[in-house]
C-alpha atoms as a PDB file:
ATOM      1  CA  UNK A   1      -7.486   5.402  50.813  1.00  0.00           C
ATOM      2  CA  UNK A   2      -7.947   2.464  48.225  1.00  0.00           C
ATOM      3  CA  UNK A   3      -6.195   1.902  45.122  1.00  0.00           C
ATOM      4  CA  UNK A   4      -7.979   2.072  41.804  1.00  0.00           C
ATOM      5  CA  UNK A   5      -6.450   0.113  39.551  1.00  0.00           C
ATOM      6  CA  UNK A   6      -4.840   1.577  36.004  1.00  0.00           C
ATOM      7  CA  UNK A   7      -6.406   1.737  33.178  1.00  0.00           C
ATOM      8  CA  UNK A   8      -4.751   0.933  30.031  1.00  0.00           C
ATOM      9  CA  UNK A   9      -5.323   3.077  27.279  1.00  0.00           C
ATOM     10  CA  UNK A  10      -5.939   1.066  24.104  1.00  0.00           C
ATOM     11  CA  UNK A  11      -4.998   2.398  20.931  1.00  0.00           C
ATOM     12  CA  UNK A  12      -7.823   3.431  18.339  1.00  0.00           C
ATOM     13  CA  UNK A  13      -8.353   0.758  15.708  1.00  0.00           C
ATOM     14  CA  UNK A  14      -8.921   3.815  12.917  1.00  0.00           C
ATOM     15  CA  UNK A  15      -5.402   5.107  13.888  1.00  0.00           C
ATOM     16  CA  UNK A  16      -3.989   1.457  13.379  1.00  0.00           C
ATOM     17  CA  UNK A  17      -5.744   1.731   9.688  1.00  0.00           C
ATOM     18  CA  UNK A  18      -4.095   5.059   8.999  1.00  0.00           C
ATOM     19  CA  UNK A  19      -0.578   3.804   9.122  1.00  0.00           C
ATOM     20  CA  UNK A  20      -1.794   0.540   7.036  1.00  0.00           C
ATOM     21  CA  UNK A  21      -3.199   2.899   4.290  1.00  0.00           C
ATOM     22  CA  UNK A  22      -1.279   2.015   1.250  1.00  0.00           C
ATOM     23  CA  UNK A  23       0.355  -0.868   2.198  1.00  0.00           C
ATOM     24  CA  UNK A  24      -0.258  -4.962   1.913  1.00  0.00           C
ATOM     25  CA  UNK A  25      -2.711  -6.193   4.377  1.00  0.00           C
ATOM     26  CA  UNK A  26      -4.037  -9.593   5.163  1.00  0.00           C
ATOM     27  CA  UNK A  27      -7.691  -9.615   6.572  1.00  0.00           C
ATOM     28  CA  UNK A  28      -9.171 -12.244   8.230  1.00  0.00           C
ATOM     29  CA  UNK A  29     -13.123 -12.562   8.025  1.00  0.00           C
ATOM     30  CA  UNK A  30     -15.933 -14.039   9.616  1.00  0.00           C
ATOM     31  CA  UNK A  31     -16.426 -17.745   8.206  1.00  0.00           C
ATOM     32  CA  UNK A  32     -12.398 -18.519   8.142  1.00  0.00           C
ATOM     33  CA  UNK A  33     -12.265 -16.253   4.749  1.00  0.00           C
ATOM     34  CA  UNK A  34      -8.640 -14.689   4.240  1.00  0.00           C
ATOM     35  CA  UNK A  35      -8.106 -12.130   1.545  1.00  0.00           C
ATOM     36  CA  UNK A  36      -4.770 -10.012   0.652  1.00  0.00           C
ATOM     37  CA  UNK A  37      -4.565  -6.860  -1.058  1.00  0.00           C
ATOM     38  CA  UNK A  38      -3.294  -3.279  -0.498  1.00  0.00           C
ATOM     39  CA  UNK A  39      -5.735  -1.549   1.854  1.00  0.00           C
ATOM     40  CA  UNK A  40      -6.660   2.000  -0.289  1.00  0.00           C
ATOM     41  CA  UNK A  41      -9.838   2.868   1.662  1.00  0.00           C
ATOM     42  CA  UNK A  42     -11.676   2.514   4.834  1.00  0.00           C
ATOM     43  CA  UNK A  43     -14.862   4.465   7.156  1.00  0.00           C
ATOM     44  CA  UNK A  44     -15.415   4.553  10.676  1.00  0.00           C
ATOM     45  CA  UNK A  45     -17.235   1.365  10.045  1.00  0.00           C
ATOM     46  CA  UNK A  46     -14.287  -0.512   9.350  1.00  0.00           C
ATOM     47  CA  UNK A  47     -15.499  -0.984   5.741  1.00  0.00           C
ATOM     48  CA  UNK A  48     -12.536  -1.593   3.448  1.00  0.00           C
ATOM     49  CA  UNK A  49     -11.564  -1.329  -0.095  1.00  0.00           C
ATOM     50  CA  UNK A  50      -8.194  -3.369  -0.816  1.00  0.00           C
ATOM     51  CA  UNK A  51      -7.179  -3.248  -4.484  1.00  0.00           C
ATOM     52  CA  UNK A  52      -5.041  -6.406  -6.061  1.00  0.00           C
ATOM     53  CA  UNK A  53      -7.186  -8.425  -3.695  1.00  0.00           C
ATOM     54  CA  UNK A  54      -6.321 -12.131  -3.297  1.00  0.00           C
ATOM     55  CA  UNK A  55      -8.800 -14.888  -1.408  1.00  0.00           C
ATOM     56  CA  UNK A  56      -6.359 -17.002   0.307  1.00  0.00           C
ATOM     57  CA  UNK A  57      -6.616 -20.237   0.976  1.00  0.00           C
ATOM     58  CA  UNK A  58      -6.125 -22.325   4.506  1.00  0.00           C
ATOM     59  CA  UNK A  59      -2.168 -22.943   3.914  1.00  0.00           C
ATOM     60  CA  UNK A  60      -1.504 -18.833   2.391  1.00  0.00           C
ATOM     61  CA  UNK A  61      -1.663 -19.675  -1.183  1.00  0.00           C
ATOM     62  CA  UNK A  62      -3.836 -17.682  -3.547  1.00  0.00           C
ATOM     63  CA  UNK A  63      -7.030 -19.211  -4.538  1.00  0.00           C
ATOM     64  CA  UNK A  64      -8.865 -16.245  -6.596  1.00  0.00           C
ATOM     65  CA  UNK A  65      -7.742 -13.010  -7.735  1.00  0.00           C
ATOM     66  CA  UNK A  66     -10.382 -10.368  -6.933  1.00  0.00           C
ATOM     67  CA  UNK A  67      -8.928  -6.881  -8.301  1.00  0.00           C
ATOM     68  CA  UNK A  68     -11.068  -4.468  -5.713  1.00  0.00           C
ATOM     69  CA  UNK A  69     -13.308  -5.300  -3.271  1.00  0.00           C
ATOM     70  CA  UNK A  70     -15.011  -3.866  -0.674  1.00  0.00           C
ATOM     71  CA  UNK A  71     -15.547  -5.328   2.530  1.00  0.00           C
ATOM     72  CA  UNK A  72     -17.897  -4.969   5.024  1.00  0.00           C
ATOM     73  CA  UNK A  73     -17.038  -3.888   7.910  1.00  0.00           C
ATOM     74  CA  UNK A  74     -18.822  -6.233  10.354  1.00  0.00           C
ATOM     75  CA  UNK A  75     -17.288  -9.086   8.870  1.00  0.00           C
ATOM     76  CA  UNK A  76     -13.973  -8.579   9.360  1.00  0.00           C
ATOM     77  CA  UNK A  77     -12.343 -10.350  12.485  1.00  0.00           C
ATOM     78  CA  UNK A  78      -9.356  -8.456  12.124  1.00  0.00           C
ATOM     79  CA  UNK A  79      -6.532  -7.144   9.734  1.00  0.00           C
ATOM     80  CA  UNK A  80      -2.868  -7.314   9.799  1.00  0.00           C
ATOM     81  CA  UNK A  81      -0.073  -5.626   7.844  1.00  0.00           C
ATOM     82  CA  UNK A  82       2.694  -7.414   5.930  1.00  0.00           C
ATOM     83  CA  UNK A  83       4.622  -4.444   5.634  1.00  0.00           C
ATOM     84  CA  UNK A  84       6.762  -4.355   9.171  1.00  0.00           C
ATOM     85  CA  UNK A  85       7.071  -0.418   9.514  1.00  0.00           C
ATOM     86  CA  UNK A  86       2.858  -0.219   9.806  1.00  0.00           C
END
């Protein structure tokens, strides 16, 4: 009899989104973009809507305040809350 090897079950990426609801997020887009804001929205498409959005610049600080956007989802490389308990 052979061995199969394990498979590792990989949390869902909309679950990871569902405790980040509400909270501070940085995402990271295509073209070296960063943008902070609190993530209020999202689809199955990994569109977002983050309210109090900031464009970050390449050291963190702000460099334009936004309000709300929404971003596609295709463009975002990935997204990452601030808020340690998410």
């Amino acid at each position: 009899m052979s061995r199969t090897a394990q498979q590792i079950r990989m949390p869902s990426p909309i679950k990871s989104l569902v405790k980040m609801l509400n909270k501070e997020v940085v995402a990271r887009l295509k073209g070296g973009v960063a943008v902070k804001g609190v993530l209020t929205a999202y689809d199955n498409c990994m569109n977002l809507v983050l309210d109090d959005a900031t464009e970050l610049g390449e050291t963190g600080e702000p460099v334009a305040r936004h309000g709300r956007i929404v971003i596609r989802g295709s463009q975002v490389v990935y997204i990452s809350s601030l808020d340690a308990t998410a």
